[in-house]
Protein backbone atom coordinates (compact mmCIF):
# COMPACT_ATOMS: atom_id res chain seq x y z
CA UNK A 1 -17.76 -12.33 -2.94
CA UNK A 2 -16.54 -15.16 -0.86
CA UNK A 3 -13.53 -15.14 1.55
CA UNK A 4 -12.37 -18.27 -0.21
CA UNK A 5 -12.23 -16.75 -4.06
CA UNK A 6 -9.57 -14.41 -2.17
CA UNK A 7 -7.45 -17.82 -1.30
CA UNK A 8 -4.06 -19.17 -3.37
CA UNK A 9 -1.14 -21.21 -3.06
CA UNK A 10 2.47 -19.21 -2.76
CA UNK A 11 5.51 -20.83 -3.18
CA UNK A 12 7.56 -19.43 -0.10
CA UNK A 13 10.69 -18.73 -2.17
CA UNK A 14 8.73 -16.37 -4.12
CA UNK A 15 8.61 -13.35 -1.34
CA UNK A 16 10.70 -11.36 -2.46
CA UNK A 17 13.28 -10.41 0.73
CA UNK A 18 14.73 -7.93 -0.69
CA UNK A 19 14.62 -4.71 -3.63
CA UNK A 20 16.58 -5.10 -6.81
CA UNK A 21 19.23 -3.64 -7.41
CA UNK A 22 17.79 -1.39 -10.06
CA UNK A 23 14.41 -0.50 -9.51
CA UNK A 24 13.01 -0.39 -12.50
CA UNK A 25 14.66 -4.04 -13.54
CA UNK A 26 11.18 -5.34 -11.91
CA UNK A 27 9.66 -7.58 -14.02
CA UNK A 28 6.10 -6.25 -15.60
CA UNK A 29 3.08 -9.03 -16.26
CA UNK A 30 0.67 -6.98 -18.80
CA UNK A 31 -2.84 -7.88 -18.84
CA UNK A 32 -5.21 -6.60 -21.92
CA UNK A 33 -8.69 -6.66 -20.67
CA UNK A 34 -10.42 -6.03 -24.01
CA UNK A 35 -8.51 -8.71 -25.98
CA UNK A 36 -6.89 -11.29 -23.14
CA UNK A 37 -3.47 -10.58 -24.07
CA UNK A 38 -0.77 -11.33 -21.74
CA UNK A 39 3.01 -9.88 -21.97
CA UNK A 40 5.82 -10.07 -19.95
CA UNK A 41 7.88 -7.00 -19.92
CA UNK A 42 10.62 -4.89 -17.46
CA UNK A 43 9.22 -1.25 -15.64
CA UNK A 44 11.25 0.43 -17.71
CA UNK A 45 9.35 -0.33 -20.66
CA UNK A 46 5.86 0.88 -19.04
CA UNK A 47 5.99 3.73 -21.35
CA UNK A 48 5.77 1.59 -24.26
CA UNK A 49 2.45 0.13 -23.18
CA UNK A 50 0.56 3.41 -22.53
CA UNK A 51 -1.22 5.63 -24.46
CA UNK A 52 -1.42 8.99 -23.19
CA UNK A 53 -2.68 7.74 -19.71
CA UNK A 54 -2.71 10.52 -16.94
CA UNK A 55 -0.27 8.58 -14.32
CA UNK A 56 -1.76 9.67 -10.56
CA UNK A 57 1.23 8.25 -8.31
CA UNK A 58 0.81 8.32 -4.15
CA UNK A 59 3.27 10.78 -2.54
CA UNK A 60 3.29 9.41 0.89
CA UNK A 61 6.13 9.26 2.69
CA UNK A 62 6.63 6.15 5.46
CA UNK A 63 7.33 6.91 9.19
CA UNK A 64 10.32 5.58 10.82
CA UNK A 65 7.79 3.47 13.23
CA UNK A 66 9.26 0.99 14.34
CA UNK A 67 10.40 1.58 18.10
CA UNK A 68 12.23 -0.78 19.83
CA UNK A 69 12.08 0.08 23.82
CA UNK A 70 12.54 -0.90 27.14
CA UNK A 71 10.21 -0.46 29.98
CA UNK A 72 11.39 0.21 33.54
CA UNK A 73 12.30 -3.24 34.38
CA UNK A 74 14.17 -3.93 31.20
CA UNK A 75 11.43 -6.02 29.37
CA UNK A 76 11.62 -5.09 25.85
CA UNK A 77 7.92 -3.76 23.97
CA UNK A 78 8.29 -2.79 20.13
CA UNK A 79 6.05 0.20 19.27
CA UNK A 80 4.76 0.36 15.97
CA UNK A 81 3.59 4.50 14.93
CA UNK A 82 0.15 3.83 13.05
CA UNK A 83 -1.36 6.92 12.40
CA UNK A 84 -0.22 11.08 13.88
CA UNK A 85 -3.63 12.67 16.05
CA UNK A 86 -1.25 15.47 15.94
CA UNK A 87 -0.05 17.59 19.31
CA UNK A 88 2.90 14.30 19.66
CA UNK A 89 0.06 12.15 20.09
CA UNK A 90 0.15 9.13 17.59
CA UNK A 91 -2.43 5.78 17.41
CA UNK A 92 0.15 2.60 17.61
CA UNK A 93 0.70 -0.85 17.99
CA UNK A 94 2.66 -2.30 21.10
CA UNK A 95 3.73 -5.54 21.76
CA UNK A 96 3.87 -7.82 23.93
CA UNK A 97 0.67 -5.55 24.87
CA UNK A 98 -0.64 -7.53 27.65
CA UNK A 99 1.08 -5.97 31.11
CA UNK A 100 1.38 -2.43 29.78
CA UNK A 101 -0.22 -0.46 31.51
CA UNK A 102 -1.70 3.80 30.52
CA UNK A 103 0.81 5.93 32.28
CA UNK A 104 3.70 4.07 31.23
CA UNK A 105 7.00 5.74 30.31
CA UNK A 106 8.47 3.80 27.28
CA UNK A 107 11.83 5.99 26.73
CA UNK A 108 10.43 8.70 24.51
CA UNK A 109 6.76 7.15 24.63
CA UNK A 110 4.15 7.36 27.02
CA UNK A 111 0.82 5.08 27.16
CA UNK A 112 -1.93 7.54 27.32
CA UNK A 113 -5.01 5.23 26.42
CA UNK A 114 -5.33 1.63 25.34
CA UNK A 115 -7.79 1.24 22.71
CA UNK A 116 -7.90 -2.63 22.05
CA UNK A 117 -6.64 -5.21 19.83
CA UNK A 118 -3.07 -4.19 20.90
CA UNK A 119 -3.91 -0.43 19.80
CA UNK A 120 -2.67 2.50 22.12
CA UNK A 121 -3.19 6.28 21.94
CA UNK A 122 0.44 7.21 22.86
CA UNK A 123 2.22 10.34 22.95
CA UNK A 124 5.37 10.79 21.61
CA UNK A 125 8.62 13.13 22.49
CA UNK A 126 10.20 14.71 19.55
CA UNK A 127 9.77 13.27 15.78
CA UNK A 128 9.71 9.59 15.07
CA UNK A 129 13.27 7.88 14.75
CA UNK A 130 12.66 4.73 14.40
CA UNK A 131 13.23 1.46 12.00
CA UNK A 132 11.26 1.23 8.25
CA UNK A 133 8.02 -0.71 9.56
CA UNK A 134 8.87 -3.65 7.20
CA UNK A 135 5.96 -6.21 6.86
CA UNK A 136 6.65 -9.61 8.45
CA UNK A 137 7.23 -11.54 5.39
CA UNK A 138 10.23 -9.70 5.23
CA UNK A 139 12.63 -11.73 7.22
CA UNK A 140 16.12 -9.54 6.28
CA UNK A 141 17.39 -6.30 7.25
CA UNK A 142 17.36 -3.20 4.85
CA UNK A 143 20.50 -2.04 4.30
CA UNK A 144 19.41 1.38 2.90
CA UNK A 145 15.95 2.89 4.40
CA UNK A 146 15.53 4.88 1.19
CA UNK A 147 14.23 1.41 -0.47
CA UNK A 148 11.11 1.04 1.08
CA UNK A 149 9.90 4.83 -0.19
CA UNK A 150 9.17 6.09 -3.56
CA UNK A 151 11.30 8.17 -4.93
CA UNK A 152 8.60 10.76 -5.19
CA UNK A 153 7.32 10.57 -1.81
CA UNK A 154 7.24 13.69 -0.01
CA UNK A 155 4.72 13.84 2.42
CA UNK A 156 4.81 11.69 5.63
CA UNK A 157 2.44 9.72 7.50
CA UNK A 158 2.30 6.33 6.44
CA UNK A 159 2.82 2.76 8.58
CA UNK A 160 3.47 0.94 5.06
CA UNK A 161 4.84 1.79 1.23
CA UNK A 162 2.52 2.17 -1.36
CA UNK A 163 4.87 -0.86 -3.17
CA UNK A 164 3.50 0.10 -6.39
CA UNK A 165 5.93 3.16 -6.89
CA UNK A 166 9.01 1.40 -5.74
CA UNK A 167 9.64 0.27 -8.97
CA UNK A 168 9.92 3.91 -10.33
CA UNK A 169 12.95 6.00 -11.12
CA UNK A 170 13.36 9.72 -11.21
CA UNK A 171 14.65 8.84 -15.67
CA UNK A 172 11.06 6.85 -15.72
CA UNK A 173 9.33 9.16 -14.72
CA UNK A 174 10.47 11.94 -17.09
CA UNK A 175 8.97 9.87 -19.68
CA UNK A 176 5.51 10.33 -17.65
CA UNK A 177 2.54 12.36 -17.50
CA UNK A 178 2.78 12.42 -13.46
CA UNK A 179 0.16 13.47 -11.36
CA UNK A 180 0.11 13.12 -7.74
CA UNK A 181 -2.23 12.35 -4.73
CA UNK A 182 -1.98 11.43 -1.09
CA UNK A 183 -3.33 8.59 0.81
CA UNK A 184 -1.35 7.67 4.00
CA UNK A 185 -1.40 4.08 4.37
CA UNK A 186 -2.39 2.34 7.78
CA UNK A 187 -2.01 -1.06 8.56
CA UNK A 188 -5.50 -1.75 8.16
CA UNK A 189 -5.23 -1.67 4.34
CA UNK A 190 -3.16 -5.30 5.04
CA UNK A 191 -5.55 -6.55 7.80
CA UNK A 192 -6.13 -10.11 5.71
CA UNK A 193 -10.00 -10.45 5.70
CA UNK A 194 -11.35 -12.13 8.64
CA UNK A 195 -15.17 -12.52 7.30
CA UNK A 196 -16.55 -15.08 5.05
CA UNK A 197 -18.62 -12.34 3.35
CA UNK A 198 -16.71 -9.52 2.35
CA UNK A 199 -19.56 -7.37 2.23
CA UNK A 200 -19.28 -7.29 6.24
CA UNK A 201 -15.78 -6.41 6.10
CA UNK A 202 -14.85 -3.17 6.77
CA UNK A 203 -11.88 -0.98 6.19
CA UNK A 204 -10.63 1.75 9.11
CA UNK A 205 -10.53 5.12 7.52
CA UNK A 206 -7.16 6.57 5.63
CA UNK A 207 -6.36 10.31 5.60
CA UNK A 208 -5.91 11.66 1.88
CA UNK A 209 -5.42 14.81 0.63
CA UNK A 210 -5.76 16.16 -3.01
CA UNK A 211 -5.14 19.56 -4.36
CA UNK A 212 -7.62 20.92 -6.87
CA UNK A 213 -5.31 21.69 -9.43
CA UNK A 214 -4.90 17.51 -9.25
CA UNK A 215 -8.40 16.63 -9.62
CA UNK A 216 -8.81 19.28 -12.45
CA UNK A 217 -6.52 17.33 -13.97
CA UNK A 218 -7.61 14.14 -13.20
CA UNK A 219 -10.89 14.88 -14.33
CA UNK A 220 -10.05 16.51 -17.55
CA UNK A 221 -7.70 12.99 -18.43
CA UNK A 222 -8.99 11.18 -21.22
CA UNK A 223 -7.57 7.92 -19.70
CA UNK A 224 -6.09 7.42 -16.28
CA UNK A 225 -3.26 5.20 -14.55
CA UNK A 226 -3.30 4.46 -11.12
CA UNK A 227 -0.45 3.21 -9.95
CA UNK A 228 -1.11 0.93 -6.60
CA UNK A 229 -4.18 0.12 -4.81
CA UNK A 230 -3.99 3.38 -2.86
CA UNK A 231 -4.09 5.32 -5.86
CA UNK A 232 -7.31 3.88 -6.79
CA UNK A 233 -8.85 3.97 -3.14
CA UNK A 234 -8.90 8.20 -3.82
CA UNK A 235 -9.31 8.48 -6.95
CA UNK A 236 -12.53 6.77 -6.84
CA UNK A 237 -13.35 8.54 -3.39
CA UNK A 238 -13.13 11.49 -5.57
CA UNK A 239 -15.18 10.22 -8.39
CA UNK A 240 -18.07 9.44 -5.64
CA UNK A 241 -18.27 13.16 -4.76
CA UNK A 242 -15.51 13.10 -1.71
CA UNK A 243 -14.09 15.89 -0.44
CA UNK A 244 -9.84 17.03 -1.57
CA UNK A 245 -9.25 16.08 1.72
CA UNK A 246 -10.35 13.66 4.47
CA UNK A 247 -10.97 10.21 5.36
CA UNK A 248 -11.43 7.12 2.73
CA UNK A 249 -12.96 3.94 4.04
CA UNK A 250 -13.76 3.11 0.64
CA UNK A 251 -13.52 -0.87 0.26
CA UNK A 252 -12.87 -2.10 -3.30
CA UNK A 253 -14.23 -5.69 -4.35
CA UNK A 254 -15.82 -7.17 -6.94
CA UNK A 255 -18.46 -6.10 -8.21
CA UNK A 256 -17.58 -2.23 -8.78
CA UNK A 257 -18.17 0.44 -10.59
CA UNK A 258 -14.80 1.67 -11.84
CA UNK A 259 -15.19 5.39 -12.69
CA UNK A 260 -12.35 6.99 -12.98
CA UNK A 261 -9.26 4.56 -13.52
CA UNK A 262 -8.77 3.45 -16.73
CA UNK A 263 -5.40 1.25 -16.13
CA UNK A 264 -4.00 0.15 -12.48
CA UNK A 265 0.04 -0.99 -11.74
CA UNK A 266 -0.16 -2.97 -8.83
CA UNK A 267 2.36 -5.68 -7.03
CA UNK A 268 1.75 -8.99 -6.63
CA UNK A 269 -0.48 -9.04 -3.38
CA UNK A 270 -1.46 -11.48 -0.24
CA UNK A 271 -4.11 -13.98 -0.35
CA UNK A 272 -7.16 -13.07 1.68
CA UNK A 273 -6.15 -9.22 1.22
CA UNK A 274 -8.82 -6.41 0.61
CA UNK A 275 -6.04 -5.28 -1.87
CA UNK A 276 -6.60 -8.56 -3.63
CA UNK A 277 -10.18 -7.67 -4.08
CA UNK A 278 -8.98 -5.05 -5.59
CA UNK A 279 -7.25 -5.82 -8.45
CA UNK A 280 -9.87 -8.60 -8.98
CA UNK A 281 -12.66 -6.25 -9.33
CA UNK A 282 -10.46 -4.59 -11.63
CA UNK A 283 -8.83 -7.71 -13.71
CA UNK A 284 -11.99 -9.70 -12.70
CA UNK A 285 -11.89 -12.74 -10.78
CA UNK A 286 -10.89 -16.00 -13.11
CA UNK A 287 -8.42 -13.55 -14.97
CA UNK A 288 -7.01 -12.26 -11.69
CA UNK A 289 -6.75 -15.93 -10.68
CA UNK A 290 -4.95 -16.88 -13.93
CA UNK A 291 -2.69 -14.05 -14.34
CA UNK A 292 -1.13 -15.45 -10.42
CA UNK A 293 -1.14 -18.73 -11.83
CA UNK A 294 1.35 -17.52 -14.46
CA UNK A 295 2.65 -15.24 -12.63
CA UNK A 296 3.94 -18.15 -10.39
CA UNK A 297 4.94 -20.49 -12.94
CA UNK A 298 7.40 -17.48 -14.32
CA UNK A 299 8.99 -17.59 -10.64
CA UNK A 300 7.75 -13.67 -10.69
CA UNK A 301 8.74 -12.15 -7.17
CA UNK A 302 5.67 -11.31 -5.14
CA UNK A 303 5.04 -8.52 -2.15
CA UNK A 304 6.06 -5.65 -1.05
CA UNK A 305 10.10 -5.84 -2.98
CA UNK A 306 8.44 -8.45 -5.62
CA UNK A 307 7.50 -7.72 -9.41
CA UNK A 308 4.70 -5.95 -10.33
CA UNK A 309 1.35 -6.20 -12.86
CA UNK A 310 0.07 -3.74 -15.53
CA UNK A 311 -3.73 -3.99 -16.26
CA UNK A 312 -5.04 -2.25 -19.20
């Protein structure tokens, strides 16, 4: 697959800036596969499209990353918390990055080790307190933190949302057959592609973590769900013979073997994204292509606080 066949045209307006009021009010583009059907429901009625689907949700929680600090001489550097080493010691992002210096105090953060692109291996006094790392499409302030995570997310260490589960509610999900797995996000998932040939790009590893009681289950469903792109990411880790828990580096395009998720819920994603890939190795390529067209002309909200897509 070609950089390119990852491109589209957005209108601006259509980034969504902020969550709904109700989250599961988000609008819901269904996709058959098998017969090319197209539907255009609300979240709320998701249970009225499946049949008996397992539904494996992501239970990440995001870190309060964003750190806004001042060095010595009053210059102003934003430190972004990627990933925890553990010990206080985190991977991050600092900017501007270009006259910091290892051995720098930054408030509660101290450079220990650049490790390029704008990466440093800090360490870090006390727990994170920071901002909700927003992405940078999102221009306004969240008035209520709680909207960028799920309502089921429980276990923290991610730089982003898996926006998938925004849309749920704790009422939704009663009407569910939940199942849950962990795959803390890092900013690498969003990298846009940078290679003409995505067969040469490749994806920093994400820690996940599955119990077995999960995969039993997973394994014994006659038909899964995967709601969001990081969903899929384990649950096909785990279909290849990976480990409960570890590392995934597990890049997604088309062509791909799909064996273990039947159905995927996914937002409406950025051009030149591996998670685009995704959902077109899943949808497949003209119908992923199509379904954005539509998706467009309906003035459906797109990103991380946008509408989402149901592909069966």
């Amino acid at each position: 697959m070609l950089l390119r066949e990852l491109d589209y045209e957005l209108p601006p307006e259509l980034i969504a800036q902020r969550p709904l009021a109700q989250r599961d009010e988000s609008r819901l583009l269904v996709y058959e596969r098998s017969s090319g059907k197209v539907r255009q429901r609300r979240i709320r009625e998701l249970p009225e499209e499946l049949h008996g689907e397992l539904v494996v949700v992501n239970d990440t929680r995001v870190v309060p990353a964003r750190l806004h600090l001042r060095k010595p001489t009053g210059g102003q550097v934003e430190v972004l918390l990627i990933e925890s080493f553990g010990g206080g010691e985190w991977e991050a992002l600092a900017r501007p990055s270009r006259k910091l210096r290892a051995g720098q105090i930054l408030g509660p953060v101290e450079l220990l080790e650049a490790l390029g692109e704008g990466r440093w291996r800090i360490a870090l006094e006390g727990e994170p307190a920071g901002e909700a790392p927003l992405p940078p499409y999102i221009h306004e302030k969240l008035d209520d933190p709680e909207r960028y995570q799920t309502v089921y997310s429980e276990r923290l260490g991610s730089a982003a949302a898996p926006t998938a589960g925004l849309h749920f509610t704790p009422e939704l999900l009663e009407r569910l057959d939940v199942e849950r797995v962990t795959l803390h996000v890092g900013l690498d998932t969003f990298r846009p592609v940078a290679v003409d040939d995505l067969r040469e790009h490749r994806l920093h590893g994400e820690r996940y973590e599955v119990s077995a009681e999960s995969r039993r289950r997973v394994e014994a469903a006659e038909r899964v769900l995967a709601v969001g792109t990081t969903s899929v990411r384990v649950l096909e880790t785990l279909a290849r013979g990976g480990p409960l828990a570890g590392r995934t580096d597990l890049f997604v395009y088309p062509p791909f073997e799909f064996r273990r998720v039947d159905a995927l819920l996914t937002n409406f994603h950025l051009p030149r994204s591996s998670l685009l890939a995704l959902v077109m190795a899943f949808a497949g390529v003209e119908e992923t292509r199509e379904l954005y067209r539509l998706a467009i002309a309906e003035r459906y909200r797109f990103y991380s606080f946008g509408d989402a897509m149901l592909v069966l």
